[in-house]
C-alpha atoms as a PDB file:
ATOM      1  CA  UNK A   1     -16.908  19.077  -5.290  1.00  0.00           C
ATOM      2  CA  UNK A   2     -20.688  17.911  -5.409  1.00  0.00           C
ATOM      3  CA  UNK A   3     -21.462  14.417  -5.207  1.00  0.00           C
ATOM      4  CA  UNK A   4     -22.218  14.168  -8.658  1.00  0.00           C
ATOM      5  CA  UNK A   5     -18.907  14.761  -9.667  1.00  0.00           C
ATOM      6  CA  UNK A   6     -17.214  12.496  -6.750  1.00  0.00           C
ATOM      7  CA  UNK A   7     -19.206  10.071  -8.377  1.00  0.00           C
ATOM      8  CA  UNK A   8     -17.760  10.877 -11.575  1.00  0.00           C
ATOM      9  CA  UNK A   9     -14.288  10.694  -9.917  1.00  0.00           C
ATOM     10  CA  UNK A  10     -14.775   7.122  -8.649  1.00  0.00           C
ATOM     11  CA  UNK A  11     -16.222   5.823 -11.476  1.00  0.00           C
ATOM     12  CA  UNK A  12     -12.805   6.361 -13.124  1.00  0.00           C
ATOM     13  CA  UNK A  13     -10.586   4.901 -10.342  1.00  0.00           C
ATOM     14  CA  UNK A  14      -8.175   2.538 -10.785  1.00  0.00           C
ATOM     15  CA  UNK A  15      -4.524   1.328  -9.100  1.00  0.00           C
ATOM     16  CA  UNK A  16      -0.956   2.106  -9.688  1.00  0.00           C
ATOM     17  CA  UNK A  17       1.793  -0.183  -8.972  1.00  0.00           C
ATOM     18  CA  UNK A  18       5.085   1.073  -8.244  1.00  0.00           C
ATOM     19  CA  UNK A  19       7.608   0.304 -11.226  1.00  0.00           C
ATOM     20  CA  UNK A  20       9.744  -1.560  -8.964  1.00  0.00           C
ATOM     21  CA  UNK A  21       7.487  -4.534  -8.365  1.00  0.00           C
ATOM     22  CA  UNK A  22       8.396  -7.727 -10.173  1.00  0.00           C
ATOM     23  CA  UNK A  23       6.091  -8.595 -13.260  1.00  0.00           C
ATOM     24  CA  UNK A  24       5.935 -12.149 -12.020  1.00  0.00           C
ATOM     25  CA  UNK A  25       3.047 -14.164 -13.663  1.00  0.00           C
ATOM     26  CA  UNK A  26       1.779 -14.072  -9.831  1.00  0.00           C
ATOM     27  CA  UNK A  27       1.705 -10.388  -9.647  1.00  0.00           C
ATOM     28  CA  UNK A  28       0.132 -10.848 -13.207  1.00  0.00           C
ATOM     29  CA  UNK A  29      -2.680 -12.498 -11.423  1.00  0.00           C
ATOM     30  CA  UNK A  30      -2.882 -10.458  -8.679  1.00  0.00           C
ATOM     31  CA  UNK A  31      -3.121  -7.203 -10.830  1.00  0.00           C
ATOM     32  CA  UNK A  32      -6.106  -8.942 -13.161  1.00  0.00           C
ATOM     33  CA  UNK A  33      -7.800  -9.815 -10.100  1.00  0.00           C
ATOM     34  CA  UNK A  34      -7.845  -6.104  -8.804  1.00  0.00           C
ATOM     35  CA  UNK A  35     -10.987  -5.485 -10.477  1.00  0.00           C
ATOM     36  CA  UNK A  36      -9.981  -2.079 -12.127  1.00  0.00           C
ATOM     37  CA  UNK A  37      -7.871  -1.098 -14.130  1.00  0.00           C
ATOM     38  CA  UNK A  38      -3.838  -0.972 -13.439  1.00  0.00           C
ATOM     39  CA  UNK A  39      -0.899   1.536 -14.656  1.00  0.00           C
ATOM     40  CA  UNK A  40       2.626   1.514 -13.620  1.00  0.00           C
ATOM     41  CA  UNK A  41       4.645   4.891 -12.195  1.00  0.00           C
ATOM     42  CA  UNK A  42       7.190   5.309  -9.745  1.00  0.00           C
ATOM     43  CA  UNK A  43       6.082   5.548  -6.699  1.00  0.00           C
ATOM     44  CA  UNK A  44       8.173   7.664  -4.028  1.00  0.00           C
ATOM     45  CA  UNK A  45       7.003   4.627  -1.052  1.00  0.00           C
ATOM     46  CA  UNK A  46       4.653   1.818  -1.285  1.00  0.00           C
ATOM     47  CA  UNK A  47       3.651  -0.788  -3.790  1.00  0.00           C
ATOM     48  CA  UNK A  48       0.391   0.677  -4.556  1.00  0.00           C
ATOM     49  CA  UNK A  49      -1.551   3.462  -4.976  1.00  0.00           C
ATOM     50  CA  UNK A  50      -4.907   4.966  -6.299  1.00  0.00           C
ATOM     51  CA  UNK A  51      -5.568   7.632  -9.420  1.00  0.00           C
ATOM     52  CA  UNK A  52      -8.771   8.786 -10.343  1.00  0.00           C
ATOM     53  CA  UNK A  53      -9.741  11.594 -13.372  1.00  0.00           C
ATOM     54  CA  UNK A  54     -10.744  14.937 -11.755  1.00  0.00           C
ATOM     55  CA  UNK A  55     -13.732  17.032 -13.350  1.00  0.00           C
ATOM     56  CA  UNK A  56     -11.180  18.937 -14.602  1.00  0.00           C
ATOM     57  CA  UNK A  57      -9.822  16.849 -16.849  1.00  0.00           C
ATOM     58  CA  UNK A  58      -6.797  15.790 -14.648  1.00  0.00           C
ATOM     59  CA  UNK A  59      -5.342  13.099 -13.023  1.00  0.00           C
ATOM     60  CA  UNK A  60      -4.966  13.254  -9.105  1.00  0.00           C
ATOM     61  CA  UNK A  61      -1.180  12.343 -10.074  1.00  0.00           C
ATOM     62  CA  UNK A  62       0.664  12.457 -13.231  1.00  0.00           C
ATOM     63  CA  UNK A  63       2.595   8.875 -14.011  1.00  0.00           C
ATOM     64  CA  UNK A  64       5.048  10.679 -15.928  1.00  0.00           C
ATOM     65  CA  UNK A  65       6.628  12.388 -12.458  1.00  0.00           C
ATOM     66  CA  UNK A  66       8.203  10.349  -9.341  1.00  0.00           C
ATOM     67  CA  UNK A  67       4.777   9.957  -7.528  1.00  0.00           C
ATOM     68  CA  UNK A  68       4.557  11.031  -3.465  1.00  0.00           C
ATOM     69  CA  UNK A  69       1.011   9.369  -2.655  1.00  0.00           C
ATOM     70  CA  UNK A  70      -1.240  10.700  -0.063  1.00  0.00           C
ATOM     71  CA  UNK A  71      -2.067   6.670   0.833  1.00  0.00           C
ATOM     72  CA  UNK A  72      -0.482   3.919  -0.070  1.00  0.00           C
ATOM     73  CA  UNK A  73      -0.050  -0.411   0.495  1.00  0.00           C
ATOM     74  CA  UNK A  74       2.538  -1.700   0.883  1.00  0.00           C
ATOM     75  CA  UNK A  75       2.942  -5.559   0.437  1.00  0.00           C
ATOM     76  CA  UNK A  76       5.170  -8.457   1.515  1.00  0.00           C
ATOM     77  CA  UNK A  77       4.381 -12.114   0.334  1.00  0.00           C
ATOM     78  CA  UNK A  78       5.149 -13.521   4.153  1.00  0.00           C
ATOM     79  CA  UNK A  79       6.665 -12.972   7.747  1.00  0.00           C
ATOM     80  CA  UNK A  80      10.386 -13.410   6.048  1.00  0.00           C
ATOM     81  CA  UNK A  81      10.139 -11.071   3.511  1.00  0.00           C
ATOM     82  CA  UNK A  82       9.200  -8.697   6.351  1.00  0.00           C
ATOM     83  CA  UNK A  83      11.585  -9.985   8.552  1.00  0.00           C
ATOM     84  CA  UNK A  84      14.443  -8.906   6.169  1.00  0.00           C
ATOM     85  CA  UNK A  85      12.806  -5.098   6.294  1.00  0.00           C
ATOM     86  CA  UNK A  86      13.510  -4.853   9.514  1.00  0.00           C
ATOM     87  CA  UNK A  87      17.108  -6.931   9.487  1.00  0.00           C
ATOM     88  CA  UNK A  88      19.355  -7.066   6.591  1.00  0.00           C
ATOM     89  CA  UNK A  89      16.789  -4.101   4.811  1.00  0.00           C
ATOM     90  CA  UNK A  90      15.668  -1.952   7.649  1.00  0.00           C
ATOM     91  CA  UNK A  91      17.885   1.216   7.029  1.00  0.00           C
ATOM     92  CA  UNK A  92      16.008   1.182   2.961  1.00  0.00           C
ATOM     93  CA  UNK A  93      12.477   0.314   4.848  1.00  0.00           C
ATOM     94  CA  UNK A  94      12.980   3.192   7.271  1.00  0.00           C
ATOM     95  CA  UNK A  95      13.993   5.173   4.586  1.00  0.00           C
ATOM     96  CA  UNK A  96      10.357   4.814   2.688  1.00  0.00           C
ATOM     97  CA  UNK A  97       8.534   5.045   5.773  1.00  0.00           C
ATOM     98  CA  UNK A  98       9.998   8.390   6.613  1.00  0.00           C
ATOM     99  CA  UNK A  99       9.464   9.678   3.202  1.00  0.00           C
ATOM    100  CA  UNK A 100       5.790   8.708   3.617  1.00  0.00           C
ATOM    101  CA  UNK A 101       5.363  10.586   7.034  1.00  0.00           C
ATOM    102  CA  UNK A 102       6.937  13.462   5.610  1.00  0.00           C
ATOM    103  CA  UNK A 103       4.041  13.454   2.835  1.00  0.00           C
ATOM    104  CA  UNK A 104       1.793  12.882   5.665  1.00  0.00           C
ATOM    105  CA  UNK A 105       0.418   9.931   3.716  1.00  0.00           C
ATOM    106  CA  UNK A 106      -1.002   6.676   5.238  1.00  0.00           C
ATOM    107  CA  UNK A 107       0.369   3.606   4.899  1.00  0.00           C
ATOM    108  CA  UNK A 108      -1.160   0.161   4.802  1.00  0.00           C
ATOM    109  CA  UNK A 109       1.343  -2.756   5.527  1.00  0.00           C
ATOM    110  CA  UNK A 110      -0.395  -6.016   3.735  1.00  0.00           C
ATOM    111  CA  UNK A 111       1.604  -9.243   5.068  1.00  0.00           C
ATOM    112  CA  UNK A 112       0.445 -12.304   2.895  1.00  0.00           C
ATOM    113  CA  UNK A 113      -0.053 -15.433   4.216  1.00  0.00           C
ATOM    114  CA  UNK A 114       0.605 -14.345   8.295  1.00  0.00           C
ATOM    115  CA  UNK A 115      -1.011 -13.938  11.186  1.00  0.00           C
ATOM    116  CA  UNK A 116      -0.228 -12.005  14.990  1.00  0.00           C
ATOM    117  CA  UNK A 117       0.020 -15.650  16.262  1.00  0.00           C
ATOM    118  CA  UNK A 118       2.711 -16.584  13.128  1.00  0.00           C
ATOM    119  CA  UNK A 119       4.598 -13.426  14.389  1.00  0.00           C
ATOM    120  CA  UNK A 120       3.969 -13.679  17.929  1.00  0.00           C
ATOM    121  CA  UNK A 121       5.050 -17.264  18.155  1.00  0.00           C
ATOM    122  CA  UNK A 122       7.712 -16.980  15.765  1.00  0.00           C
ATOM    123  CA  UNK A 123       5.889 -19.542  13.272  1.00  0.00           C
ATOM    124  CA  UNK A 124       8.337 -18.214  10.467  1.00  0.00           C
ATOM    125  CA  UNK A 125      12.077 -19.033   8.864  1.00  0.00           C
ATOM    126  CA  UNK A 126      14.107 -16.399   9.917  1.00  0.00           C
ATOM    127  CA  UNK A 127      16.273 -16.525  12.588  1.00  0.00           C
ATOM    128  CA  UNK A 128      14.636 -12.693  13.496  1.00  0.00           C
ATOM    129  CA  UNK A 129      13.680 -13.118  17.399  1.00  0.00           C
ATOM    130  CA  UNK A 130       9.921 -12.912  17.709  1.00  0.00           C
ATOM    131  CA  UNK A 131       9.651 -10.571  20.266  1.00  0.00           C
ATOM    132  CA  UNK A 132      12.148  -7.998  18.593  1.00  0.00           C
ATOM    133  CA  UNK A 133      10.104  -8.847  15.330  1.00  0.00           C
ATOM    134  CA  UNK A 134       6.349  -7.597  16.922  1.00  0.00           C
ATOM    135  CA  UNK A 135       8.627  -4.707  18.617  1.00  0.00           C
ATOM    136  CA  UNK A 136       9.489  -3.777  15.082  1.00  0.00           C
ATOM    137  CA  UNK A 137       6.233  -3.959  13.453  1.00  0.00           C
ATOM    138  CA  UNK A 138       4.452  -2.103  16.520  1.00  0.00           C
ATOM    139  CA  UNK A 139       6.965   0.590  16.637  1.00  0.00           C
ATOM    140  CA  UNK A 140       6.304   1.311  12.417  1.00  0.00           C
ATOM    141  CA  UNK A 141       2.491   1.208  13.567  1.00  0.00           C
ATOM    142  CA  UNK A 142       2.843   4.076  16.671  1.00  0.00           C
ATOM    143  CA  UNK A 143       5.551   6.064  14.572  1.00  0.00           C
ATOM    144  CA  UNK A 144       4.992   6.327  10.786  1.00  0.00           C
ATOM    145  CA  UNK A 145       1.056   5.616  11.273  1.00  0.00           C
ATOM    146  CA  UNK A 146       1.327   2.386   9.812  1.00  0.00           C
ATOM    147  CA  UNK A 147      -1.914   0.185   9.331  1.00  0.00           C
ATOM    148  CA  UNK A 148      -1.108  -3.410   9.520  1.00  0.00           C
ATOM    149  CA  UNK A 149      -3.111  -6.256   7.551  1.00  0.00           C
ATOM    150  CA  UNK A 150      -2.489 -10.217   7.313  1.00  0.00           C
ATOM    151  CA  UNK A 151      -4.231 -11.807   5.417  1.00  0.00           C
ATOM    152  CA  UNK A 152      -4.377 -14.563   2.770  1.00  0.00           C
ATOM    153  CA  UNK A 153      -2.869 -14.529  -0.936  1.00  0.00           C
ATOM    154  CA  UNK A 154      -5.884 -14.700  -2.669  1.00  0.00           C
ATOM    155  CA  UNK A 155      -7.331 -11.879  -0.515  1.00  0.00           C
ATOM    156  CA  UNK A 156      -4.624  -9.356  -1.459  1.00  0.00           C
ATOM    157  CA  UNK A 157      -6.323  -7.995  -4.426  1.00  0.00           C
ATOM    158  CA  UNK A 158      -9.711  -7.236  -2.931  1.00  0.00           C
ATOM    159  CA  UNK A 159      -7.944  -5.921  -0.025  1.00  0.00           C
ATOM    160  CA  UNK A 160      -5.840  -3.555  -2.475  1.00  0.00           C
ATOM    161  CA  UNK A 161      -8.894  -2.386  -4.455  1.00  0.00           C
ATOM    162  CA  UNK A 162     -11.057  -1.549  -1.169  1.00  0.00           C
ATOM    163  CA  UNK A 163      -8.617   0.088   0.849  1.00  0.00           C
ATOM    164  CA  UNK A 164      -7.400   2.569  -1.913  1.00  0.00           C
ATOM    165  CA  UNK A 165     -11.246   3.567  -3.152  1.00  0.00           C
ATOM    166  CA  UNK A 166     -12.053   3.596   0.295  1.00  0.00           C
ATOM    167  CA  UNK A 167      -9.510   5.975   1.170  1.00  0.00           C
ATOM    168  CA  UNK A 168     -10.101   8.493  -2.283  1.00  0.00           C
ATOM    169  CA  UNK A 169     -13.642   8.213  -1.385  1.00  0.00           C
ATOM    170  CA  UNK A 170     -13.114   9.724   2.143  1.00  0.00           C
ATOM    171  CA  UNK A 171     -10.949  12.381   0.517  1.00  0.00           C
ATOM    172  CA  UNK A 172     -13.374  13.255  -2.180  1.00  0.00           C
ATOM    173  CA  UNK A 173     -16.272  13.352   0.417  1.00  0.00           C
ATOM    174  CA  UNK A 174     -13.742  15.996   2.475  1.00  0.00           C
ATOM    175  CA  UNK A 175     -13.078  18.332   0.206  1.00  0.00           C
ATOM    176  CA  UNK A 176      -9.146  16.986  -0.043  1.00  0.00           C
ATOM    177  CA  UNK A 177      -9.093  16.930  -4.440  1.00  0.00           C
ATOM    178  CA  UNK A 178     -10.764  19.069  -6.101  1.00  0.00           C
END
């Protein structure tokens, strides 16, 4: 593919959010703040993914099928929603994060309003003990090459946007559609 029709192929980006997240009026927001536009599919792992229109016509993936994304986000409003991942949740969170390293597909873990100190000095609800906590989250990291990201609510959707063009645009510019 030239880099006419990359271009082409970015110009038509946009996100897809797994039919399991809540339609809240703050994932409402969040979505309208993305930037691009948004369609819902089920998504095999993750809360998020990218599409794009090929120059042939096609999209990379077709929402009508159960969707197994070559990179993915996915996102957790605080430390105690993650906590419960890797507690009362962890056999379902393994689960997904298998399923993604099987698909060889990178995921992005986006924590909202947290930081490595929060974790580190166990500045959250849960009763999860710290250190088992960053034990947790650096294990996911080293074994299901797991990118982790805190950062602030109102930072999620440019973070969502960024990551997933930047990621199609370094598969475009390899050769990996098309």
């Amino acid at each position: 593919m030239d880099i006419f029709d990359q271009k082409q192929v970015l110009e038509s980006f946009h996100v897809i959010v797994d039919n399991r997240e809540q339609d809240t009026p703050r994932a409402k927001e969040r979505y309208s703040n993305i930037g691009v536009p948004i369609e819902r599919a089920t998504l095999d792992y993750g809360d998020y993914t990218f599409n794009a229109m090929l120059p042939t016509g096609t999209p990379i993936y077709d929402i009508g099928t159960r969707i197994k994304p070559t990179c993915v986000i996915e996102r957790k409003m605080d430390l105690d929603e993650l906590a419960q991942c890797f507690t009362r949740n962890r056999e379902r969170f393994t689960k997904e994060f298998k399923r993604a390293k099987e698909n060889n597909a990178r995921v992005y873990l986006l924590v909202e309003n947290a930081s490595y100190e929060k974790l580190i000095n166990g500045r959250y609800k849960s009763r999860f003990n710290s250190k088992a906590f960053i034990g947790s989250v650096t294990a996911f990291m080293v074994r299901y090459n797991m990118g982790l990201l805190f950062c602030r609510e109102e930072s999620t959707p440019a973070l969502i946007r960024e990551i997933l063009y930047r990621d199609l645009k370094e598969r475009l510019e390899r050769g990996d559609y098309g």
